[in-house]
Protein backbone atom coordinates (compact mmCIF):
# COMPACT_ATOMS: atom_id res chain seq x y z
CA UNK A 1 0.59 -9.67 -4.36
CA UNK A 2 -1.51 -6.61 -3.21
CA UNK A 3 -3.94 -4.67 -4.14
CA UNK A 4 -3.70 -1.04 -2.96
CA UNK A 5 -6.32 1.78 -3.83
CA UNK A 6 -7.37 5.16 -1.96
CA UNK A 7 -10.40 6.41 -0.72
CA UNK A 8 -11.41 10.16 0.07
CA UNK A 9 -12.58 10.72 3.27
CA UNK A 10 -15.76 13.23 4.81
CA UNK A 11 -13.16 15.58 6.14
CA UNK A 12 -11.18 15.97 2.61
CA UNK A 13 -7.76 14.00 3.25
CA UNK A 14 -7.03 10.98 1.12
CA UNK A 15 -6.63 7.05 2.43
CA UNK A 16 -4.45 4.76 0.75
CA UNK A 17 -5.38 1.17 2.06
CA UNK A 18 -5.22 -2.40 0.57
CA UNK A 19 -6.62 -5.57 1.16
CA UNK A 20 -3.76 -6.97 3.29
CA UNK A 21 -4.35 -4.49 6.26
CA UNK A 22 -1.96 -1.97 4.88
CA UNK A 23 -3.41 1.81 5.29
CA UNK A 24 -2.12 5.24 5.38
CA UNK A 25 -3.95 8.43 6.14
CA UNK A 26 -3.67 11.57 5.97
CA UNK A 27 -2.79 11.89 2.53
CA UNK A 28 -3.78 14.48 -0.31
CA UNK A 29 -5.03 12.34 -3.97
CA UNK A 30 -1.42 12.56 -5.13
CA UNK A 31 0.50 11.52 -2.13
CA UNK A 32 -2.25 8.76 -1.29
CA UNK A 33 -1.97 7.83 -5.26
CA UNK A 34 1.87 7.21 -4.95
CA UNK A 35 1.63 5.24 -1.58
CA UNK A 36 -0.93 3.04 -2.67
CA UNK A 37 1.59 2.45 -5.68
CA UNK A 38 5.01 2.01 -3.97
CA UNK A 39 2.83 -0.44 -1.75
CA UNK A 40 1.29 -2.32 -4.48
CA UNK A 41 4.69 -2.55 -6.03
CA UNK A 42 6.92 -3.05 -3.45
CA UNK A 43 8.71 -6.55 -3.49
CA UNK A 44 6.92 -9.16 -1.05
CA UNK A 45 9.59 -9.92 2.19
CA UNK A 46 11.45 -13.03 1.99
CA UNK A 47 10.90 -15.11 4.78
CA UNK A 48 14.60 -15.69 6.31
CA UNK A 49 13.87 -19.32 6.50
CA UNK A 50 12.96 -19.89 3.12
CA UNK A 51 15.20 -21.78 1.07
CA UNK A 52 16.86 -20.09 -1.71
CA UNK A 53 15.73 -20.63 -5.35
CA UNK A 54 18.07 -20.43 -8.52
């Protein structure tokens, strides 16, 4: 699971970064806010080789 958050930069714009590596820039609060959420929320990938579960 991650943990996303956002940080405001010296030159005004908005990061949206987590722990994992993920990061975005560029952003404004409320497009950094909803990136840092669909992130954080997103459903981890499924390795292919994985076996299924039931």
């Amino acid at each position: 699971m991650c943990y996303a958050d956002i940080a405001t930069e010296y030159d005004g714009t908005v990061t949206a970064f987590c722990y994992c590596g993920w990061v975005e820039y560029g952003h404004n609060t409320e497009s950094a806010d909803a990136a840092a959420y669909a992130h954080q929320n997103a459903p981890d990938d499924i390795d292919d080789d994985a076996p299924a579960t039931a």
